[in-house]
Structures are given as C-alpha cells and as structure tokens.
Protein backbone atom coordinates (compact mmCIF):
# COMPACT_ATOMS: atom_id res chain seq x y z
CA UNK A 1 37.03 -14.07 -3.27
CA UNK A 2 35.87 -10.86 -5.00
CA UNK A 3 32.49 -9.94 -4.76
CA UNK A 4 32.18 -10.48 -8.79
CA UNK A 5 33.09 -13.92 -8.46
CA UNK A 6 30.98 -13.99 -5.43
CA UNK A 7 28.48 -13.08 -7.21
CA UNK A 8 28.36 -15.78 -9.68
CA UNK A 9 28.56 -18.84 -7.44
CA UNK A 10 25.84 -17.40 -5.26
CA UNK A 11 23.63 -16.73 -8.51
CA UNK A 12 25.05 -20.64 -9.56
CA UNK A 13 23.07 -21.72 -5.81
CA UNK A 14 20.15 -19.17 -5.61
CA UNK A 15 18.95 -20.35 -8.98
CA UNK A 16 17.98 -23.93 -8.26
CA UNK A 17 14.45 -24.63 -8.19
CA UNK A 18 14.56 -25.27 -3.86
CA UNK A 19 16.29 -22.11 -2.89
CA UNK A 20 13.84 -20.24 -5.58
CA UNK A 21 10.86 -21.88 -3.41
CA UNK A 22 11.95 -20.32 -0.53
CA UNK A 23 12.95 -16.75 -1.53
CA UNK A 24 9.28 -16.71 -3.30
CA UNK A 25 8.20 -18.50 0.35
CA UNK A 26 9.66 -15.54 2.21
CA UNK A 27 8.59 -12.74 0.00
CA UNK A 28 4.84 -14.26 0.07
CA UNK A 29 4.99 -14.21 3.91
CA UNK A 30 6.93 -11.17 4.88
CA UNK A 31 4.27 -9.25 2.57
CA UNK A 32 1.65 -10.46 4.71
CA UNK A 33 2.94 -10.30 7.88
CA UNK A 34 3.81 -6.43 6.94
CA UNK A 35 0.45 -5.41 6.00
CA UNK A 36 -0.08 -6.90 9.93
CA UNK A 37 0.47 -3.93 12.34
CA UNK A 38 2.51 -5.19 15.47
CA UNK A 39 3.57 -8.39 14.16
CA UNK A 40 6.42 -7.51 11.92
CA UNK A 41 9.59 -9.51 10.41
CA UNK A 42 11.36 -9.86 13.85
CA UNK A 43 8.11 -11.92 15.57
CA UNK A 44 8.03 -14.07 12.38
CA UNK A 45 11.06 -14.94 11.96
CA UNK A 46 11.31 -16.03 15.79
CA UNK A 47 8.24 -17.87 15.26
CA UNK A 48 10.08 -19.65 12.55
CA UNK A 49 13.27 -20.56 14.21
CA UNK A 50 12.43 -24.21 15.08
CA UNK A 51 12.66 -24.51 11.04
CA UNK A 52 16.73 -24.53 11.60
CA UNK A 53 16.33 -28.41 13.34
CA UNK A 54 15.43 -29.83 9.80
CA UNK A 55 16.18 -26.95 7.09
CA UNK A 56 19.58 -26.42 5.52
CA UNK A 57 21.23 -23.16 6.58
CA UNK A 58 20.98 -21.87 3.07
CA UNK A 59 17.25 -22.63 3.02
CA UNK A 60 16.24 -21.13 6.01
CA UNK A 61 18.79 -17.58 5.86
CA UNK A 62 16.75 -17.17 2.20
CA UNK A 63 13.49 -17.52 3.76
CA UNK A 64 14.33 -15.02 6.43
CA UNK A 65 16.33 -12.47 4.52
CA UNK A 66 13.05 -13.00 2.40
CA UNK A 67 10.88 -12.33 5.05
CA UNK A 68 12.73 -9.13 5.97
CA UNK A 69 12.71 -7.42 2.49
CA UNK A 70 8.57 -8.58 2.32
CA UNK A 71 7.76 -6.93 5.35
CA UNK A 72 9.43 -3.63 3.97
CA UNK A 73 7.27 -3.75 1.34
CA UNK A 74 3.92 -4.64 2.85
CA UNK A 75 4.65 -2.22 5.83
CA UNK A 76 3.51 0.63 2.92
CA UNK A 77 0.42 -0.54 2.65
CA UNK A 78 -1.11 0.04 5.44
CA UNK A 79 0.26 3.13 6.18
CA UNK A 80 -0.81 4.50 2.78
CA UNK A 81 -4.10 3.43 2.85
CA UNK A 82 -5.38 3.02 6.77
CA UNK A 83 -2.99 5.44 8.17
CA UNK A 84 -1.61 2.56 10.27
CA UNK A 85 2.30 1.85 10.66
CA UNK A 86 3.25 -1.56 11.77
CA UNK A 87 6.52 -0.41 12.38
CA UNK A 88 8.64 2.61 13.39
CA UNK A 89 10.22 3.02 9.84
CA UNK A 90 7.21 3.08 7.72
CA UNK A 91 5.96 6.69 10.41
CA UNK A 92 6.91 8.22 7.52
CA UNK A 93 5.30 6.97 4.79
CA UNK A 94 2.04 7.08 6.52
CA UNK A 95 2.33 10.90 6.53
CA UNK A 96 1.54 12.18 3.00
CA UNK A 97 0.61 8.34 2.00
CA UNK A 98 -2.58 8.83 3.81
CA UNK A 99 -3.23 11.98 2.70
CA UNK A 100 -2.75 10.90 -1.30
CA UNK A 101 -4.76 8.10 -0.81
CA UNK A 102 -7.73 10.24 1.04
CA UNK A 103 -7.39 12.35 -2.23
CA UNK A 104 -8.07 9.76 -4.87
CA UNK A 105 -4.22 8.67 -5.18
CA UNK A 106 -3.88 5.44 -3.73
CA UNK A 107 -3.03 3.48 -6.47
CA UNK A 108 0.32 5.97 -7.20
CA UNK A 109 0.93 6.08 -3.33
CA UNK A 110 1.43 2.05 -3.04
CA UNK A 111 3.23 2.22 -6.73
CA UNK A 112 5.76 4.51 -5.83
CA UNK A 113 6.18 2.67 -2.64
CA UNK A 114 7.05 -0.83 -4.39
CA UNK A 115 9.00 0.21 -6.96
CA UNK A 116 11.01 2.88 -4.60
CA UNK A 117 11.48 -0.53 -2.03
CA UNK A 118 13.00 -2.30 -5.15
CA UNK A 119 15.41 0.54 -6.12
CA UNK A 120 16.55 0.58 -2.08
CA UNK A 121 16.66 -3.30 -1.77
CA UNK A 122 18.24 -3.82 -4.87
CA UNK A 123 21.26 -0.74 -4.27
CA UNK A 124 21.19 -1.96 -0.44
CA UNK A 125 21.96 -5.67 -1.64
CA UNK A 126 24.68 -4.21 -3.66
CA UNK A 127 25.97 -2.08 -0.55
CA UNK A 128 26.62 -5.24 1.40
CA UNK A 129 28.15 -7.32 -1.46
CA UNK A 130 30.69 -4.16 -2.12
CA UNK A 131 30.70 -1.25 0.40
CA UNK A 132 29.55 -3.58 3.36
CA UNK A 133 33.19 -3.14 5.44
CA UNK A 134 34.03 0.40 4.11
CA UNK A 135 30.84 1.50 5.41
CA UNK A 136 31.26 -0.39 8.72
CA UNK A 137 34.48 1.02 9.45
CA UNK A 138 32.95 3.95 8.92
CA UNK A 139 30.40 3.66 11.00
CA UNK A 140 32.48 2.81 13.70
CA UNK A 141 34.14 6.04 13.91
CA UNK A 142 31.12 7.66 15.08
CA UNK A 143 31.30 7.83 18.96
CA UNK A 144 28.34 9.02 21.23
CA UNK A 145 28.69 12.37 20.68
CA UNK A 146 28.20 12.03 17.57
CA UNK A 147 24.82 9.60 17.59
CA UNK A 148 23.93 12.65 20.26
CA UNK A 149 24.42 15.24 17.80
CA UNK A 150 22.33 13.15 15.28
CA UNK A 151 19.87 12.57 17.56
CA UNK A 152 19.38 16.24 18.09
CA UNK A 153 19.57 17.17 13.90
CA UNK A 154 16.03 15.07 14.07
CA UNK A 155 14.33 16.68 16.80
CA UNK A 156 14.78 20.21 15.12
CA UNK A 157 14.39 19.21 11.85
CA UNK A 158 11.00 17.02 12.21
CA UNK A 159 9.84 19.03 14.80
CA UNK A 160 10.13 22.56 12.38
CA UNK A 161 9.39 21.11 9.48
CA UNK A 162 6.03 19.15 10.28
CA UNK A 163 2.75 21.37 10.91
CA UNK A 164 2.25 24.87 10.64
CA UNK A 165 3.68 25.78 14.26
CA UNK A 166 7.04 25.63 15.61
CA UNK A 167 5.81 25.76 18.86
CA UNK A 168 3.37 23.47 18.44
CA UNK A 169 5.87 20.64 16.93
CA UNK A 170 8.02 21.06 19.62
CA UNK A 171 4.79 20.43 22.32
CA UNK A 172 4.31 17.35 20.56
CA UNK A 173 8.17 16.11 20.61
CA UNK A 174 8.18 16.62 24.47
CA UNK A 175 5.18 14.47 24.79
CA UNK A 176 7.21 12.26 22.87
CA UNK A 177 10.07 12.51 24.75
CA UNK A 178 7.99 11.79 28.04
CA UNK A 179 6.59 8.73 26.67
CA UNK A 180 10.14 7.57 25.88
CA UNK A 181 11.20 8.13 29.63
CA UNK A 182 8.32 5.30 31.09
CA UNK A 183 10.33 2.39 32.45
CA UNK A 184 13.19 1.37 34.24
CA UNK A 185 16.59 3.83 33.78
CA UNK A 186 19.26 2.22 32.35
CA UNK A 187 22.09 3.59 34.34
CA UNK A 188 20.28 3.45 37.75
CA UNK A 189 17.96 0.98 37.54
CA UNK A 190 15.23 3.53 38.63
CA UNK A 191 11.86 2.64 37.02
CA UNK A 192 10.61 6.44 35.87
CA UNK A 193 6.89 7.64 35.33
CA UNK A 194 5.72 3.74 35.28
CA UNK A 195 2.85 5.09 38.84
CA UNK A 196 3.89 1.37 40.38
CA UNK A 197 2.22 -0.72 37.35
CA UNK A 198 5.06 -3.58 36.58
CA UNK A 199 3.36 -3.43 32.92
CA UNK A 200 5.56 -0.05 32.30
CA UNK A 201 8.53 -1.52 33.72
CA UNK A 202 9.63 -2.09 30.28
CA UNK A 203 8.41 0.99 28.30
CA UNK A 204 5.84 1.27 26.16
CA UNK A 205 5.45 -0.59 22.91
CA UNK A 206 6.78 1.90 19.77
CA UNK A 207 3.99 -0.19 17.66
CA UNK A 208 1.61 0.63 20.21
CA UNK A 209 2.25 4.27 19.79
CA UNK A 210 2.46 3.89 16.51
CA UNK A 211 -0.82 2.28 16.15
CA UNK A 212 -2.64 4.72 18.66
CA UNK A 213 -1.18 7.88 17.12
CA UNK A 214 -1.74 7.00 13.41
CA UNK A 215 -4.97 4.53 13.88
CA UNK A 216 -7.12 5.02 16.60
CA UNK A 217 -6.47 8.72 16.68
CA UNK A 218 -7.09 9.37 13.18
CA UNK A 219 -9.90 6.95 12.88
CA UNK A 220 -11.41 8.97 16.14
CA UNK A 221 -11.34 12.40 14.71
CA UNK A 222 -12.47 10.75 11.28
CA UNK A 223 -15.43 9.17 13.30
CA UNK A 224 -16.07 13.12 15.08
CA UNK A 225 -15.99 14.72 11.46
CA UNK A 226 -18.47 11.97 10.13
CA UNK A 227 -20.72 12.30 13.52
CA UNK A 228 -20.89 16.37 12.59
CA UNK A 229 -21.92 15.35 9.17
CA UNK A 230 -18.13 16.44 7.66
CA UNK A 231 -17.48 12.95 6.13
CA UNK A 232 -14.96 12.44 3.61
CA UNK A 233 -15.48 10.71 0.20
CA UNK A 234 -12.60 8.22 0.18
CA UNK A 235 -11.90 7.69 -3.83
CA UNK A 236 -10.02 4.85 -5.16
CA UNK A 237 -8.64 6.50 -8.12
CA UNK A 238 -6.56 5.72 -11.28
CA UNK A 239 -3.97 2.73 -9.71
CA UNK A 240 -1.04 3.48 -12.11
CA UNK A 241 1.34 6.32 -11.73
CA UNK A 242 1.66 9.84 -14.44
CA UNK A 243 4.85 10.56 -16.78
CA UNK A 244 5.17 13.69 -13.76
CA UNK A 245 5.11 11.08 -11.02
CA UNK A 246 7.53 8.83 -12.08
CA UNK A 247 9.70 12.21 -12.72
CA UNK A 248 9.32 13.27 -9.52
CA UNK A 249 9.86 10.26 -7.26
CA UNK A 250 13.24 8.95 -9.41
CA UNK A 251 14.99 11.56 -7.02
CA UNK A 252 13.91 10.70 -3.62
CA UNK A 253 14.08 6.51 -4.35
CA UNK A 254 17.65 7.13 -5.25
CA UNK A 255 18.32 10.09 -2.01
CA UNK A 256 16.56 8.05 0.12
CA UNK A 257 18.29 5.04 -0.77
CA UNK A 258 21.42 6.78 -0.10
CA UNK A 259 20.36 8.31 3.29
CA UNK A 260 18.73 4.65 4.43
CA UNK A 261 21.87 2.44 3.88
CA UNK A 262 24.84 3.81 6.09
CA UNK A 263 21.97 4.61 9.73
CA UNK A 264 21.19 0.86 8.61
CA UNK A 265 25.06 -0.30 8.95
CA UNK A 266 25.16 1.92 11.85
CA UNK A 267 25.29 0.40 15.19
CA UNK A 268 21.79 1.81 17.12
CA UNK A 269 20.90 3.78 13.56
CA UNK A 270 17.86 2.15 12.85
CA UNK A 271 15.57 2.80 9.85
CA UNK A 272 13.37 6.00 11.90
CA UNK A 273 16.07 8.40 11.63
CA UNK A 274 16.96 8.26 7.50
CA UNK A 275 13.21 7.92 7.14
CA UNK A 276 12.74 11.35 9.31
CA UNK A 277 15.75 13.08 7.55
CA UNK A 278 14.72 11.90 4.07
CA UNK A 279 10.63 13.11 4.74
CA UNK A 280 12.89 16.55 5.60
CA UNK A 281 15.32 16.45 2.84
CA UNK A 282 12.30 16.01 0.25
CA UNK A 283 9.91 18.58 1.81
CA UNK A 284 13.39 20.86 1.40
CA UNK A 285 14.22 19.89 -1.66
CA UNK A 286 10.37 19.88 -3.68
CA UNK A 287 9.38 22.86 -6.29
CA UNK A 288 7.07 24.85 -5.26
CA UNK A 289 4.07 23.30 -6.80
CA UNK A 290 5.16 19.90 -4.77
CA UNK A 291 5.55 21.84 -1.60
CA UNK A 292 2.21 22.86 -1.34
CA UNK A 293 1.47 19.07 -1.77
CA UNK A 294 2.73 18.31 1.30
CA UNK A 295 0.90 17.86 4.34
CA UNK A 296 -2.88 18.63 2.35
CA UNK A 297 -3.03 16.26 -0.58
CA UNK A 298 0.07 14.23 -0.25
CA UNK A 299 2.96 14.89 -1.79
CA UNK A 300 4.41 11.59 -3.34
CA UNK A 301 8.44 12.63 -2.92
CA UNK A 302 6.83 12.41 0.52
CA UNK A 303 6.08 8.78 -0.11
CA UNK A 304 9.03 7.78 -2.49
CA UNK A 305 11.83 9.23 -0.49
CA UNK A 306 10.85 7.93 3.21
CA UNK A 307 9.79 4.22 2.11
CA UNK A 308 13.15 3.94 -0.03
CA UNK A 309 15.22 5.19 3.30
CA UNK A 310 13.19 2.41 5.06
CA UNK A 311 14.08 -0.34 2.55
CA UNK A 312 17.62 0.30 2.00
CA UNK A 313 18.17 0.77 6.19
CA UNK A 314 16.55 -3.03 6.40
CA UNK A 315 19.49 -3.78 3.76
CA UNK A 316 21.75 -2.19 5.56
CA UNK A 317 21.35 -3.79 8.95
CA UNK A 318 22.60 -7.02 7.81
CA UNK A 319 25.96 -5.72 7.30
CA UNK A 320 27.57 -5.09 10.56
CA UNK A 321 25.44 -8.42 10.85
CA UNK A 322 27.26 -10.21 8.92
CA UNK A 323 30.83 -8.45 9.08
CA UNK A 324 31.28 -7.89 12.59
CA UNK A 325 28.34 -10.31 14.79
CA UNK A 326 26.73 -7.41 15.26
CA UNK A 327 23.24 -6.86 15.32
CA UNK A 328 21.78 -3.11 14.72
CA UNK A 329 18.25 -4.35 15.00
CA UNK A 330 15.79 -6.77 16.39
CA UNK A 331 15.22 -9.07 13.45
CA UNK A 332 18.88 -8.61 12.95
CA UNK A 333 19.77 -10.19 16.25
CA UNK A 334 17.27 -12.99 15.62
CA UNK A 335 18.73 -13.97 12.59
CA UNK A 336 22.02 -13.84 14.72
CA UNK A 337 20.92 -16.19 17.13
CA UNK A 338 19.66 -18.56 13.64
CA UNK A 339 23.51 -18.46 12.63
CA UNK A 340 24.76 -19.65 16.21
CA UNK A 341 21.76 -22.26 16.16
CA UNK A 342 23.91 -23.81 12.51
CA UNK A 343 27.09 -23.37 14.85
CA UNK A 344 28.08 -20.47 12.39
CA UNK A 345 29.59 -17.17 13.84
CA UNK A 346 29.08 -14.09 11.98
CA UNK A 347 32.55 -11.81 12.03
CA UNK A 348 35.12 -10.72 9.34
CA UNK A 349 36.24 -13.95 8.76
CA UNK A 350 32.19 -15.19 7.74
CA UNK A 351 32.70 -14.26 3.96
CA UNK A 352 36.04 -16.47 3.85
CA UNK A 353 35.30 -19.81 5.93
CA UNK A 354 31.19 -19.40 4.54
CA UNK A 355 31.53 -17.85 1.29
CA UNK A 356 29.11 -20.33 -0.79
CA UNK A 357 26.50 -20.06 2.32
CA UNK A 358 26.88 -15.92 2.38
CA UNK A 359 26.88 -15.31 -1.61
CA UNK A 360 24.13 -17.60 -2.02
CA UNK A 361 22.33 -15.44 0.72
CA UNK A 362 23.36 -11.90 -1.33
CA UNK A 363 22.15 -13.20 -4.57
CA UNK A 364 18.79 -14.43 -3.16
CA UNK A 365 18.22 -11.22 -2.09
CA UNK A 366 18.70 -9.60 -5.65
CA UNK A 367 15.87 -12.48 -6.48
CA UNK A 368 13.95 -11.73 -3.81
CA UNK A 369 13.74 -8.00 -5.20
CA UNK A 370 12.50 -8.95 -8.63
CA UNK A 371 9.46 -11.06 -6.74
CA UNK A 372 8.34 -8.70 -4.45
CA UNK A 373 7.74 -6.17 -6.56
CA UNK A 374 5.79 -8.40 -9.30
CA UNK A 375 4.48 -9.68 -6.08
CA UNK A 376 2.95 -6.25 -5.44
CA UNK A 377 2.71 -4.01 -8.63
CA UNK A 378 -0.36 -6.56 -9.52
CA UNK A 379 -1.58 -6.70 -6.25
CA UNK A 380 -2.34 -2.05 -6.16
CA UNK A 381 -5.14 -2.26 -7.61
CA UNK A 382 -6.75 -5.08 -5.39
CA UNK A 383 -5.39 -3.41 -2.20
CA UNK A 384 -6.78 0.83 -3.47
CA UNK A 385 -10.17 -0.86 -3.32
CA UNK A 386 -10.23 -1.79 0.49
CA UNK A 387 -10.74 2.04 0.50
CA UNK A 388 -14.74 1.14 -1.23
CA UNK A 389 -15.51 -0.25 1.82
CA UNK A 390 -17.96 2.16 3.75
CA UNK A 391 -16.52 4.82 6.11
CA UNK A 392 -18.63 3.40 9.77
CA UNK A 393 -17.23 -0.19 9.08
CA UNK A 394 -14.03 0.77 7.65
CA UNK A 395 -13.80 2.59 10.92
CA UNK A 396 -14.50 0.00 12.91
CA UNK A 397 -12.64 -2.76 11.44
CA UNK A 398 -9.24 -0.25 11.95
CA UNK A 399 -10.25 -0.14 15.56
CA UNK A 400 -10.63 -4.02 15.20
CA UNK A 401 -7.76 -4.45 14.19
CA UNK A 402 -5.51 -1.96 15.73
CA UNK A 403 -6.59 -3.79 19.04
CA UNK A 404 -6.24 -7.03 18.06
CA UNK A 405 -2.60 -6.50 16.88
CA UNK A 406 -1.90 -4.68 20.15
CA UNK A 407 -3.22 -7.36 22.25
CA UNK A 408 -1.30 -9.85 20.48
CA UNK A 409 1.98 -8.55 21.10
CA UNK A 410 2.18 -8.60 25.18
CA UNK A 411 -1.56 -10.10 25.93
CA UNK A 412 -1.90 -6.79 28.43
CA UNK A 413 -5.11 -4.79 29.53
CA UNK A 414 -2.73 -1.92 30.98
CA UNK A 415 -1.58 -1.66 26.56
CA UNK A 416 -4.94 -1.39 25.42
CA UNK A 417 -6.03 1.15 27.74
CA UNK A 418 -2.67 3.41 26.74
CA UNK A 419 -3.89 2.45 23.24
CA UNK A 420 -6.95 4.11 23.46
CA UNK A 421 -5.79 7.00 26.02
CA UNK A 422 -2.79 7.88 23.39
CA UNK A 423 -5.17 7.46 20.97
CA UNK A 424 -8.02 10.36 22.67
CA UNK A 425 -5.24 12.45 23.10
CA UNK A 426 -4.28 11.68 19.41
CA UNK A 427 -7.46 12.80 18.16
CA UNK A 428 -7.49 16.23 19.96
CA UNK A 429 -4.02 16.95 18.63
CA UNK A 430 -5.84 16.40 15.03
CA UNK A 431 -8.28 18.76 15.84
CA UNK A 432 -6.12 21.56 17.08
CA UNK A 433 -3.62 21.11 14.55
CA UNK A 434 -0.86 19.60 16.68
CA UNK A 435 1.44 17.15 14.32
CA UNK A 436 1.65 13.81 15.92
CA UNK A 437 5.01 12.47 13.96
CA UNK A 438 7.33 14.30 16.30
CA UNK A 439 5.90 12.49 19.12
CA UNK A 440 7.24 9.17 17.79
CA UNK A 441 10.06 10.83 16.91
CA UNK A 442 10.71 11.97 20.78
CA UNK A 443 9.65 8.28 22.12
CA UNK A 444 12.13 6.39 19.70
CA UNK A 445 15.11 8.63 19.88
CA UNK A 446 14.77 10.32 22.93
CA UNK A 447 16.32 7.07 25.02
CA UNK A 448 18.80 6.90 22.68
CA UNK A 449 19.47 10.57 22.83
CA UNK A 450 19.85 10.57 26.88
CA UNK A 451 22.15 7.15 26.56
CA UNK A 452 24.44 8.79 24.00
CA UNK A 453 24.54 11.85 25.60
CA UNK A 454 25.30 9.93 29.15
CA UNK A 455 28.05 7.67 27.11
CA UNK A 456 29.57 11.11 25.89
CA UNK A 457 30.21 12.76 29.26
CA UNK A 458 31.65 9.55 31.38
CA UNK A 459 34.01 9.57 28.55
CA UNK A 460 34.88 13.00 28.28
CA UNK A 461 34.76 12.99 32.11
CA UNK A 462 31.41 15.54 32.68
CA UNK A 463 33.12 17.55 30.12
CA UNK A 464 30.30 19.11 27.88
CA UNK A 465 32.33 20.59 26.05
CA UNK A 466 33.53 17.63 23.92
CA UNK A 467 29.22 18.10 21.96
CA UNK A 468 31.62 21.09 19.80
CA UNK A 469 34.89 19.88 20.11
CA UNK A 470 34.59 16.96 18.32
CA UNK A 471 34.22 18.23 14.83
CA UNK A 472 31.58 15.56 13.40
CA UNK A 473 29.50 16.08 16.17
CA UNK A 474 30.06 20.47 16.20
CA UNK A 475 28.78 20.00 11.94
CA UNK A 476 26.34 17.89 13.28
CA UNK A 477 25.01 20.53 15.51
CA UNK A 478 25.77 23.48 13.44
CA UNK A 479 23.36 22.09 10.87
CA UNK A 480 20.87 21.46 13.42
CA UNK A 481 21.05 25.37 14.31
CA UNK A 482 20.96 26.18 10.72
CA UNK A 483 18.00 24.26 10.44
CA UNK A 484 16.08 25.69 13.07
CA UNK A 485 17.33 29.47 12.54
CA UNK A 486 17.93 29.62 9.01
CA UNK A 487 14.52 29.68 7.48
CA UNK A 488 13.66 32.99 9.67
CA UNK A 489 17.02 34.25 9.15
CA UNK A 490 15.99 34.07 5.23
CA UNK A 491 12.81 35.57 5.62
CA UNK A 492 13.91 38.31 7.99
CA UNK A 493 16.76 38.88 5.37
CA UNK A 494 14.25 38.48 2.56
CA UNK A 495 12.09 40.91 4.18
CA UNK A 496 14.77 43.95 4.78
CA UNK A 497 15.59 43.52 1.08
CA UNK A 498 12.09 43.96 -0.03
C-alpha cells in the first residue's frame, strides 16, 4: 500500500467520533503532564498501560502517540516562562525563552513555540508516512565513530558558542561531563564517583539536573538579586507575535524541523543533540540585530529553531519504532512494550500485516497537530500571566515545585540534597558568568560519547586511527575544528587586513 492510499483509509478511521475522543484525550493530557517537570510522556504513558486490558489497540496507540506530541508542546512552557525544563530536549528552549519572557515577551516566546511544534509535528508525521525507511537505512550506516564524532561537534560547538568565555564554557562542560560519569561503568561494572551511596549506583536523574541547573539555581540567584534590592520587574507583555517575528522564526521552525527528524530516527540520537545544534545553527545564522538578542533579551530564532528540533525528533523516534522494533527513546520503548502487550511486533513487515492499525495511527497524529495547537494558541495569554504573580511567592512556589517533581520521580533524600547542592553551585555559576547549558550537555552526551568511542576501538581493534579514516566521522570532526578555530582564524585574518 502506498502511503497516499495509506493515507486515506487511516483519515477514513481517525475521523470517527471515538478515535477523535482520544487524540483530543491525549493532547489534553500530554499538555499537562508537560508543563509537569519530571513527569514527562514516558511516566504517563506507563502509568497508562493497564488501559491495553480493555481498550482497542487503535484507541490506546492514539491516546499515546497523543500524549507524546502534548508533552512536546507543554514542555515550552515552562521553560519559557519559569526557566524550568521537564525534559532534556526542551534545555534549549529555556535559554533565550526565559530571557524573552523576563523582558516583556512571553506571550511571542510560547507563540512561536506552538506554532513552531505544529510545523515539526506536522513535517515529522509526514517523515514517517514517506521518508520513514530511507531515513532508517540511513541511519543505520552511521557506526560509533561516527555518533563519537557527533558527540564531539556538540561539545565544541555549545561549549564556544554559549557565554562570553571559551574557557569558561568548557569549565562548565567538564562539570558536566563529571556528573555524567556517577554510577556503575558499563563495560566493567565499576560503580565510579557514587562515595559508596547505592542511590548513585544508577546515575543521576537528567531531570534532576535539569531542574537544579535551570530552577533552583536561577530562582537562587533571582532570590540574591531581590535580597540586594536588584529585583526584576517581570512584565507580561503583548501575547501575540509582530509581522518581524513571524519573519524571523519561519526559518528556524522549518531548519529545525529538518535538523530534529533524522537524530530522532537515529538509534541513541535523541532530541538534546538537534536541539543543541539547531540553538548553534540559529545563533550562526541570525543578522546582526538578532545576534545581539541572544543571550540578553532573548532572541526568538533562539526559541523557534530549538523547540521545532525537539518536536520533529519526538516524530522521529517512532520510526525505527515502528520499522525496525526499535526503540530510540524511553517513551518509545514503552509504547513498544504496549504493541507486544496487543501481541503485535513492530518490524518491516508492521505496515503490511497492520496497515489499517498503523495508518490510522499516522493520520491521528496529523489530527492531533491541528488540536494541540488550538489547544494552546488560546491558552498564551492565560499561561504569560502566571508571570503577575509576585516575585517572593513566585520564587517559592518554583522551589515548591521543583522539589516536589524531583521527589516524585525516585522518592530519594540523597536526589533532593544533589538538587539543591547542583542547584548552589548553579547559582554561583550565574553570578560569575559561567553558562550552565554545557553542563547538561556534558552529563547527557558524555556517556554516550565514552560508549561510542569504546564501541569504535574494540572494532577497529585499539586502532584510533579509524576517528579520521572513516570519512563521515573525519567531516564530522573537521567541522568540529572549524568550529572551534574558525571564528579566531576570521578575526585574526580580519584583523591583518585592517
């Protein structure tokens, strides 16, 4: 069947009036759960799994997929407008999200992030229904060295790019990379930097890093400024976006669309890396007025780009879901484990021997698009106004809530008190100017770094050669140098010619 045809039954299905009430179901619930720091579409949807004893497959794959696209969505929200990222992917957002919103531009910040999450669902949902297996194959050609190489391009391009230091960026990515080394070794079973607490055995929580770096830190050196008598006026702003802001994000939804869907199809790739390298690719790419937007007022490519890298990358993971049984995320594997609970088993021959289950599931999706975002255009206005609320209790009901949602996800003392510890030494980095992005950046892809890396030399034998002999992986690299070198090279060059 072709995916035209496809199409059309799967329209034919996802129109009745049952399969509507659970796309609109999903949508409702994923947008709240997002706006929940810590909770997040994989939790959710495990919570909801006992719904597959008495729902019909159909029914209960629309009200997950439905769930996943809402919590893309909501995940903007808080980011923009309390500086707190419930998940990895929406790091990005919070960066000049917060920062517009702090300057009277909430109401554009959250606009720009629904409609750019529309324009990445909606070309994501058409990636899987006609590039899904060319972009899988693709995907598979990548090796380790390759993911290494990757892996590396974000360190030096995050790390350079964010803050006014060099140095300093790359202080905070080793942090980051320290933090990702806490727990048991994969390859020797060694637990590392865990000081004999079982609690570490398994890492620490992304979230809770997350939560620490971007809530209680922020909200600390907020709470310093306001003790010195430096408080900031928090203004809510117009809520709809200018003719010059609609110009200016149309770019980034569509880049970072295009950046977010292949690392989602990508085995390991994750929605943190397109979000990092389309936050780069816009800071790069922004005129001069924009640039100067970025990282003081809030530049919105800043928003438009990163949030539409983070939408399509959801869309993408259920590809290699769907195509191959394999899962390149959490909520991805959980919806797995939903199709082997229906005695279904996702592979390349799913689309043939389930074809009116899977194109009712694509074009549910599409539908799922159109809610959400008259779901949440409506909605701007209601949510710019939590920033009214008065600085000493909004400040306290972040550090309310940032514990609560920590707590809630392992029910341990040893996670609050790294909550609050990341969080003090959050607040310091604030205050001397140290960006605290790359150390997310370090904790997520720094394991994944040292496991491709340790993949790439059993295979080549210890030979480290094969980083620059394989030539994705030596372009990889080469642009990674560029990145780091080439700006001074420029300047130096720049400089002679003056």
């Amino acid at each position: 069947m072709d995916a035209i045809s496809g199409l059309a039954l799967g329209f034919g299905n996802a129109l009745t009036l049952a399969n509507l009430g659970w796309a609109l179901l999903g949508c409702f619930l994923g947008t709240a759960i997002g706006v929940l720091p810590g909770i997040g579409p994989a939790l959710t949807i495990a919570l909801l799994l006992p719904i597959t004893f008495t729902v019909s497959a159909t029914g209960a794959f629309i009200l997950f997929c439905g769930i996943l696209y809402g919590a893309m969505y909501g995940g903007s929200t808080t980011s923009i407008l309390l500086n707190t990222p419930g998940e990895g992917g929406s790091i990005m957002t919070a960066l000049e999200g917060a920062k517009m919103a702090r300057s009277g531009r909430a109401g554009p910040a959250l606009a720009t992030a629904a409609i750019g999450s529309f324009v990445a669902g909606t070309i994501g949902t058409l990636g899987i229904a006609f590039l899904g297996p060319v972009v899988v194959e693709l995907a598979l050609k990548l090796g380790p060295a390759e993911y290494f190489a990757l892996m590396v391009l974000c360190f030096i391009t995050v790390s350079a790019v964010l803050g006014g230091s060099v140095l300093r960026g790359l202080t905070s990515l080793a942090f980051g990379l320290t933090l990702g080394l806490i727990g048991i070794d994969l390859q020797t079973g060694q637990p590392r930097l865990t000081f004999g607490l079982p609690e570490l055995f398994d890492g620490v929580s992304v979230v809770l890093v997350a939560v620490a770096l971007f809530a209680v830190g922020e909200t600390l050196h907020l709470a310093w400024r306001y003790a010195e008598g430096k408080s900031e006026i928090l203004p809510v702003g117009r809520i709809s976006m200018s003719r010059a802001e609609w110009r200016r994000s149309l770019g980034p939804w569509f880049r970072g669309s295009a950046l977010g869907f292949p690392f989602g199809v990508m085995p390991a790739g994750g929605s943190e890396m397109p979000t990092m390298l389309s936050y780069y690719t816009e800071r790069k790419l922004a005129s001069p007025e924009a640039q100067a937007e970025f990282g003081t007022r809030g530049a919105i490519e800043g928003v438009a780009g990163p949030e539409a890298a983070n939408n399509a990358a959801a869309a993408g993971t259920l590809v290699p879901m769907l195509t191959l049984g394999l899962p390149t995320s959490a909520t991805a594997a959980i919806m797995l484990s939903a199709f082997q609970s229906y005695g279904i088993q996702p592979g390349p021959l799913l689309f043939t021997a389930q074809a009116e289950l899977i194109w009712t599931l694509i074009a549910s999706l599409f539908i799922a698009n159109v809610m959400l975002v008259i779901l949440n255009l409506p909605l701007v206005g209601l949510w710019a106004r939590i920033l009214k609320i008065p600085q000493p209790q909004l400040y306290a009901g972040i550090l309310v809530f940032a514990t609560i949602g920590t707590y809630g996800i392992s029910n341990s003392v040893v996670d609050l008190m790294l909550l609050y510890g990341i969080g003090i030494i959050a607040m310091f980095m604030r205050r001397f100017d140290f960006p605290v992005a790359p150390v997310v950046i370090g904790m997520i892809l720094g394991p994944m770094a040292e496991q491709a890396m340790r993949q790439a030399l059993t295979i080549s034998q210890g030979d480290w050669t094969t980083f620059v002999t394989r030539p994705i992986s030596a372009a990889i690299l080469a642009l990674a140098v560029l990145a780091l070198a080439g700006p001074r090279l420029y300047a130096a060059w720049l400089r002679r010619a003056a």
